[in-house]
Structures are given as C-alpha cells and as structure tokens.
Protein backbone atom coordinates (compact mmCIF):
# COMPACT_ATOMS: atom_id res chain seq x y z
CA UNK A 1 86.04 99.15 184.41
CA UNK A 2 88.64 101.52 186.44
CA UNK A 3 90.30 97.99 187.66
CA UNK A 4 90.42 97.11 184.37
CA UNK A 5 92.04 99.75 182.50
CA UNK A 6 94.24 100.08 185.65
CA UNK A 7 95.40 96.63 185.28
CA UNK A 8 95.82 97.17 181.47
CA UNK A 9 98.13 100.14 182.02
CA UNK A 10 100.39 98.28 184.88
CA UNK A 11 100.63 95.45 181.52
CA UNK A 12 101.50 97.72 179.06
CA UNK A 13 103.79 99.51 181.53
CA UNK A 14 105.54 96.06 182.84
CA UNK A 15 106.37 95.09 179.34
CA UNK A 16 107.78 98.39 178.51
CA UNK A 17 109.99 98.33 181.35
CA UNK A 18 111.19 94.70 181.08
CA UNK A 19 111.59 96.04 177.15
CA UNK A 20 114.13 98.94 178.40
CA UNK A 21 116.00 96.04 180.81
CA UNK A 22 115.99 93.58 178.41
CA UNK A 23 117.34 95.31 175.55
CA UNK A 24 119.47 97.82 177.68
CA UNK A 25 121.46 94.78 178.89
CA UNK A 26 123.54 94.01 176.81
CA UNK A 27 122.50 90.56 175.02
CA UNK A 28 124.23 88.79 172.21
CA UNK A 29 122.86 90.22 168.70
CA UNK A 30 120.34 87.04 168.43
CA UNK A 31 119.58 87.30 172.71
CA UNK A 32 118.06 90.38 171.96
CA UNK A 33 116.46 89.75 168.53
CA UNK A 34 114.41 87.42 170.14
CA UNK A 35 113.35 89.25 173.31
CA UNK A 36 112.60 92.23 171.43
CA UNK A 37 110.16 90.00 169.45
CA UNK A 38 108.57 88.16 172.06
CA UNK A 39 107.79 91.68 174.02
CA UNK A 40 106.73 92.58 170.59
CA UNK A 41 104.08 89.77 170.35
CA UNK A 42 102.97 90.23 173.96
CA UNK A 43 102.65 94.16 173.44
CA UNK A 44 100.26 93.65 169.85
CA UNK A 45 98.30 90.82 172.19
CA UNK A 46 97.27 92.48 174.73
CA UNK A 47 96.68 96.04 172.21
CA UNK A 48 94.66 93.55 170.43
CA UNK A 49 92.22 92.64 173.38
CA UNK A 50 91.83 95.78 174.57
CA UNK A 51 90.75 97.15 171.04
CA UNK A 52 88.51 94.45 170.72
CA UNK A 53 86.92 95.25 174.13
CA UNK A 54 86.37 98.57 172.63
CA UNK A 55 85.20 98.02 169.58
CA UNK A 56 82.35 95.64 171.38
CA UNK A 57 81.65 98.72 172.99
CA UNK A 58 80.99 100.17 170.32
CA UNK A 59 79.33 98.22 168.94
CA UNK A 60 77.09 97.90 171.92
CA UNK A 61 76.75 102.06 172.13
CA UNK A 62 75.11 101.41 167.97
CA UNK A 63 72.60 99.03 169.39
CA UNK A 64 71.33 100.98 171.83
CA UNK A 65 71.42 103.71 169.56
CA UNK A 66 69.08 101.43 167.22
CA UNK A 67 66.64 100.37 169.81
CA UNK A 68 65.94 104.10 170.40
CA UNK A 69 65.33 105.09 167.06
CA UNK A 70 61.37 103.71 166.62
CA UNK A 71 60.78 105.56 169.29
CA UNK A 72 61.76 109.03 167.97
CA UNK A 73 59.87 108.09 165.27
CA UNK A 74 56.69 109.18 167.67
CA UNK A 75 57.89 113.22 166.90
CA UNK A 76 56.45 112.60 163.70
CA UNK A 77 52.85 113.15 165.88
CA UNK A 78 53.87 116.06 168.05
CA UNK A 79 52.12 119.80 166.89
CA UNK A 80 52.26 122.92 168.32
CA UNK A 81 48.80 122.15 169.47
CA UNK A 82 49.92 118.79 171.82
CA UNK A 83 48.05 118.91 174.89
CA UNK A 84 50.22 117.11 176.91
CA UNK A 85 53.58 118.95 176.52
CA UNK A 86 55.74 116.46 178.84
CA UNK A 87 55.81 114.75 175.23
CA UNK A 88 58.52 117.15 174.37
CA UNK A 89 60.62 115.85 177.37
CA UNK A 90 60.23 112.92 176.87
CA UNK A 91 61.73 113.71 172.78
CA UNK A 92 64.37 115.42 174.25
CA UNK A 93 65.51 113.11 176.74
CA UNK A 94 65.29 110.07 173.79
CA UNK A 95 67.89 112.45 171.88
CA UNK A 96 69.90 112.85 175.48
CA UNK A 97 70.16 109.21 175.05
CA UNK A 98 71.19 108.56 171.77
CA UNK A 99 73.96 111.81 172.04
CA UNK A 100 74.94 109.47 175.08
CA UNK A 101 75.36 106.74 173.39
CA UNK A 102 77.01 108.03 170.28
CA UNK A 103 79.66 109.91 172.47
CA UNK A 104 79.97 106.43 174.38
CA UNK A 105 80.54 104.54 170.81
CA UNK A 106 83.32 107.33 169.57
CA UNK A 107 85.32 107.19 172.92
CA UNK A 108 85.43 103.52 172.72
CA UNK A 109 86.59 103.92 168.81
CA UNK A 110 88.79 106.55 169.81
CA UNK A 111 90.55 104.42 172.82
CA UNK A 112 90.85 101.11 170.49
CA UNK A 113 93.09 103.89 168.06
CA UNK A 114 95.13 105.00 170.44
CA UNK A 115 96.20 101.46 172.43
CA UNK A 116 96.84 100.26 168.32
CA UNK A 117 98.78 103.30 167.69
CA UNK A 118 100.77 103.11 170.79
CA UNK A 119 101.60 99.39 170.49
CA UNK A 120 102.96 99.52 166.51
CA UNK A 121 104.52 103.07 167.61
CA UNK A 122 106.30 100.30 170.60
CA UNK A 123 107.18 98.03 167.65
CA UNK A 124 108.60 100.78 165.50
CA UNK A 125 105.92 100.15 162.80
C-alpha cells in the first residue's frame, strides 16, 4: 500500500507540475484552454480511483465490522458469576476489533475527502 500511495502522490505531483509549465508558458488563449482541461480530466481521473479504492475500503472495514457482530451477541450470557473469566477477553478483544475496523473505515472515508477536495480545489471548483 506505501508503493501505492507513493506512486499516487508522484501522479498527482507530475500533473501539477506539468500544470504550472504548461500554463506558465505562455500558450495562445485556446493552447492553454485546452491543456488546462485535459490536466483537469487527468487530475478528477485519477482523484476518482483513488476515492474509489477508499471507499472499497470502507466498505470492506463495515463487513468485517458485520461478521463480528453475532459474536458479541455471546455478552448477552456473561454474569458476574462466569467461571471461566478469559470470556471477558475474549469480549474485549471482539470490541478491539470492531474499534479497529471502524477507525480503518473512517480513515479510508476521510482520505477519499481529501484527494476529492484537493482535485476540484486543482480545478478551481
């Protein structure tokens, strides 16, 4: 994943420096009209995938969120009086994993945001 997002910020940093070349050079009125909106296309494409990458893992983050839930269902059993009290660790850790997972889902949600925001901000939108 580290290659990955590395590769995504050398994109998104190759476009915006061919953007600041491009449009810094001078070209007729329609040159640049064009350029501007190809590098416009190519910024919202790639913003696109990468938000959509997220928001899989997301979506992936619920679903493991849902698998875990039947099992918590089992605290409905534990007393005071359990004899075996490693049930309680095992409780605990099922909550460990769905706090995991939810703070998985939100970063992903969070990330997806930010690359959108940052490519219409690019745009001027």
């Amino acid at each position: 994943m580290a290659t990955l997002l590395s590769d995504q910020l050398t994109a998104r940093s190759m476009i915006s420096e061919v953007r600041t070349a491009l449009l810094g050079a001078g070209l007729d009125c329609e040159c640049e009209k064009k350029a501007k909106q190809t590098l416009d296309r190519l910024s919202t494409l790639g913003a696109d995938a990468d938000a959509g990458k997220r928001l899989e893992k997301s979506r992936q983050q619920r679903e493991a969120i849902r698998r875990l839930l039947p099992f918590l269902s089992e605290l409905d059993g534990l007393t005071p009086q359990e004899p075996d009290l490693s049930a309680f660790e095992e409780a605990a850790v099922l909550f460990d994993e769905v706090a995991a997972a939810a703070h998985g889902g939100a970063a992903a949600l969070r990330d997806a945001r930010e690359l959108l925001q940052t490519a219409r901000h690019e745009m001027g939108l």
